[in-house]
N, C-alpha and C. Protein backbone atom coordinates (compact mmCIF):
# COMPACT_ATOMS: atom_id res chain seq x y z
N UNK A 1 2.46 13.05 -3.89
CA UNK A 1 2.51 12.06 -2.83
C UNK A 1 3.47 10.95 -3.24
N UNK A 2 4.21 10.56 -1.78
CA UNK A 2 5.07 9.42 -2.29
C UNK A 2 5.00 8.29 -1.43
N UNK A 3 5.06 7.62 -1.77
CA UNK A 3 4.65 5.98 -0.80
C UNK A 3 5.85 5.13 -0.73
N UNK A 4 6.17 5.17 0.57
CA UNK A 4 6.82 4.02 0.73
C UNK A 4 6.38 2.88 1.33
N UNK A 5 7.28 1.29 1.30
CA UNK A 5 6.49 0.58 1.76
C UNK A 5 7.46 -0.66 2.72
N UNK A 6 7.22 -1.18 3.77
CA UNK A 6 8.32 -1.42 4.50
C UNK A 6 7.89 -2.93 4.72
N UNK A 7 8.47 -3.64 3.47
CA UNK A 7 7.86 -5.67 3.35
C UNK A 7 8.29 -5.81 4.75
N UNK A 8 9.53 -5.91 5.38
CA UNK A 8 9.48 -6.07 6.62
C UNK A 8 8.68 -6.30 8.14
N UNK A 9 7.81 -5.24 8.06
CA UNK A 9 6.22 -4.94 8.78
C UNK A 9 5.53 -5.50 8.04
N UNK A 10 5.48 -6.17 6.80
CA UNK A 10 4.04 -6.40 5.91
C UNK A 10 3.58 -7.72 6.95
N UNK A 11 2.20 -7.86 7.02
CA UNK A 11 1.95 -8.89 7.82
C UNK A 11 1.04 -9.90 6.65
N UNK A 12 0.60 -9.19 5.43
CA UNK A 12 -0.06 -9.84 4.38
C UNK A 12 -1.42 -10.00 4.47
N UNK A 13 -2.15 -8.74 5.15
CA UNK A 13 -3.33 -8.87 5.37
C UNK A 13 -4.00 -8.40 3.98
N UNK A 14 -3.48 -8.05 3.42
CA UNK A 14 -4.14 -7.51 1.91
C UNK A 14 -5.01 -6.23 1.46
N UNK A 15 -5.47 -5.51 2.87
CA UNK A 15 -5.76 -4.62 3.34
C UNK A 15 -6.00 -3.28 2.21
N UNK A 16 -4.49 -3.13 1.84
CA UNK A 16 -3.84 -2.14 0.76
C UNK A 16 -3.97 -2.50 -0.35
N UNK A 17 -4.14 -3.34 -0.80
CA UNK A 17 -4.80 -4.07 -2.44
C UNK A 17 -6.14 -3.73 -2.35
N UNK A 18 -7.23 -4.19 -1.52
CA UNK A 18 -8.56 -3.69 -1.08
C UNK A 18 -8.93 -2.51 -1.43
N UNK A 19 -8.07 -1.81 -0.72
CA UNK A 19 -7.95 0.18 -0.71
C UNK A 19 -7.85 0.64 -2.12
N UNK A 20 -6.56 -0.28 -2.66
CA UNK A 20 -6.02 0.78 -3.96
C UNK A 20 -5.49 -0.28 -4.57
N UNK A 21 -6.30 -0.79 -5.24
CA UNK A 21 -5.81 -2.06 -5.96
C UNK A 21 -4.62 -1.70 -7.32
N UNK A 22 -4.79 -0.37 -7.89
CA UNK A 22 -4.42 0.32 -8.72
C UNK A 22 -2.58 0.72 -8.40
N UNK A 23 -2.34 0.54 -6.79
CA UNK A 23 -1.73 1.05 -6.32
C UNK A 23 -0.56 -0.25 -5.85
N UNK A 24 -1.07 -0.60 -5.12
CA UNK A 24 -0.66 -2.13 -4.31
C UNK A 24 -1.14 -3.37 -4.65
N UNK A 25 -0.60 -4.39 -4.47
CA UNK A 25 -0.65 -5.82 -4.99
C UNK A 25 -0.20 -6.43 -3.75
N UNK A 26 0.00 -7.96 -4.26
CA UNK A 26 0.45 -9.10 -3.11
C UNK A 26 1.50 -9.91 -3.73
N UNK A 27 2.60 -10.04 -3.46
CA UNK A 27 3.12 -11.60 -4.09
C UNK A 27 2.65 -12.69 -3.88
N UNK A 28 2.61 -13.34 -4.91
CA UNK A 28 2.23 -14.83 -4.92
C UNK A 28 2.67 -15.72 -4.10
N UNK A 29 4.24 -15.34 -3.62
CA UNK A 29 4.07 -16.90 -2.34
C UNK A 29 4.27 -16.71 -1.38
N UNK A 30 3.77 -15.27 -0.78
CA UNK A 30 3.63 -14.95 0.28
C UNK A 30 2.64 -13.81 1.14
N UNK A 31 2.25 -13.40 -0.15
CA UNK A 31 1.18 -12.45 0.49
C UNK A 31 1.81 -10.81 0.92
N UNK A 32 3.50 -10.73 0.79
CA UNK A 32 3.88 -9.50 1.34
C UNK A 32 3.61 -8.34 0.13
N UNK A 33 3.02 -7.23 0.34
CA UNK A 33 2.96 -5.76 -0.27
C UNK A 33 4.22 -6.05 -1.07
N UNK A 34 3.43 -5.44 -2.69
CA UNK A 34 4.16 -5.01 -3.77
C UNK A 34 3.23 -3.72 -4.50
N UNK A 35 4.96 -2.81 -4.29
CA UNK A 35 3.94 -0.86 -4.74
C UNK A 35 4.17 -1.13 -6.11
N UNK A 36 3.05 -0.81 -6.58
CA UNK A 36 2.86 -0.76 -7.89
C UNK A 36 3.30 0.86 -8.52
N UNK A 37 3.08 1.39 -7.99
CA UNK A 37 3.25 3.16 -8.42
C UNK A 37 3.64 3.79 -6.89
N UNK A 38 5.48 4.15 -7.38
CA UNK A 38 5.31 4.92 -5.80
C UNK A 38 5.08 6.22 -5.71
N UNK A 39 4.75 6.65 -6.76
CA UNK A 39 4.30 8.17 -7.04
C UNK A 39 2.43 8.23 -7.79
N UNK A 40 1.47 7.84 -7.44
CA UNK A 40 0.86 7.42 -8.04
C UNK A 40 -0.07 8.77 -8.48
N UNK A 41 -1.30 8.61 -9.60
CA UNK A 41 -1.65 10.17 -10.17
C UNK A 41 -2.59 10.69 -8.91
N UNK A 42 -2.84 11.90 -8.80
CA UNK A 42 -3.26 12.37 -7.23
C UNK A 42 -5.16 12.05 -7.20
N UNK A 43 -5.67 11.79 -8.47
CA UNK A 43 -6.82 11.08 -8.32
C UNK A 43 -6.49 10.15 -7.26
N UNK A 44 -5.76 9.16 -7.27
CA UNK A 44 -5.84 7.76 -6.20
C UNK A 44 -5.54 8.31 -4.78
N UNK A 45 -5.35 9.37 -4.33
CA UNK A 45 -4.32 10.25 -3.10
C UNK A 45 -5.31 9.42 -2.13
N UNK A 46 -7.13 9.68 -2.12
CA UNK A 46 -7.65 9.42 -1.26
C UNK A 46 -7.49 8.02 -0.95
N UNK A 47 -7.58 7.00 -2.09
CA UNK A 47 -7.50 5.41 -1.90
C UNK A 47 -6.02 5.14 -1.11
N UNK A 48 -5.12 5.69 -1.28
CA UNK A 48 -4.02 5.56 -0.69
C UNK A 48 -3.89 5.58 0.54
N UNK A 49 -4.58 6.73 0.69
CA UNK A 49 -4.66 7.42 2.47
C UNK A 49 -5.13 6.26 3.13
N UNK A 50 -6.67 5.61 2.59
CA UNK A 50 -7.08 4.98 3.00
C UNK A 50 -6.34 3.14 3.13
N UNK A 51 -5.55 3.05 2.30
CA UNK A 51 -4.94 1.98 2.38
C UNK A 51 -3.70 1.97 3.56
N UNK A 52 -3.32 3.03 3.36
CA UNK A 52 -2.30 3.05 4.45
C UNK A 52 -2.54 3.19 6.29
N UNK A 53 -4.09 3.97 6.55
CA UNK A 53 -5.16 4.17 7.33
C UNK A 53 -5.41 2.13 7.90
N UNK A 54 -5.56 1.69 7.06
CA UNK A 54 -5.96 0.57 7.42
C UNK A 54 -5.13 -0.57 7.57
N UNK A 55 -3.93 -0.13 7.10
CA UNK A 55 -2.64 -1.23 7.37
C UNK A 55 -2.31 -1.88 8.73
N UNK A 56 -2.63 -2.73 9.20
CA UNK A 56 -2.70 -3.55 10.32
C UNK A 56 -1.21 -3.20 11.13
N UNK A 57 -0.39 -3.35 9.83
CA UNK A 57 0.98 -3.49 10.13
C UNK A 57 1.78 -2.27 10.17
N UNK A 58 0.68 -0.94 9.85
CA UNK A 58 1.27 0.58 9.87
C UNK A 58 2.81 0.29 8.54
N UNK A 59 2.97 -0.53 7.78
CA UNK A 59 4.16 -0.64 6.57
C UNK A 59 3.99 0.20 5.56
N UNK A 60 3.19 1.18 5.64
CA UNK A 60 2.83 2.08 4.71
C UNK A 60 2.97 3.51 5.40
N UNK A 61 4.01 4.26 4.73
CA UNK A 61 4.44 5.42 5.06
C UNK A 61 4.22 6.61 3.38
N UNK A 62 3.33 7.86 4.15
CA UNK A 62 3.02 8.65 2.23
C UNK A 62 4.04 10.00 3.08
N UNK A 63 4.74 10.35 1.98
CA UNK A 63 5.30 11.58 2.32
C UNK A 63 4.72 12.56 1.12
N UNK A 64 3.85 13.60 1.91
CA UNK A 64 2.60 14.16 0.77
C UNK A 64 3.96 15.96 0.40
């Protein structure tokens, strides 16, 4: 799985840190998505799904 992530759309709901904290983060002075692993190990696949599932802002794209 590969994750992309589009700051552009990020609206900074934090959503994806929630999901997969392991995965996604926030910047500090603004709150926009930072991918921590864009290939991440396939244990996290489900937290991912689910982070991206819940993205307000749909800025989360997985190409499995």
């Amino acid at each position: 799985m590969k994750i992309i992530v589009d700051q552009e759309k990020c609206v900074a709901s934090g959503q994806c840190v929630t999901s997969a904290p392991d995965v996604f983060d926030q910047r500090d002075e603004d709150g926009i998505v930072v991918l921590l692993a864009e290939e991440p190990p396939a244990g996290l696949a489900a937290d991912v799904r689910q982070a991206a599932a819940v993205c307000p802002a749909l800025a989360i794209q997985l190409e499995e």
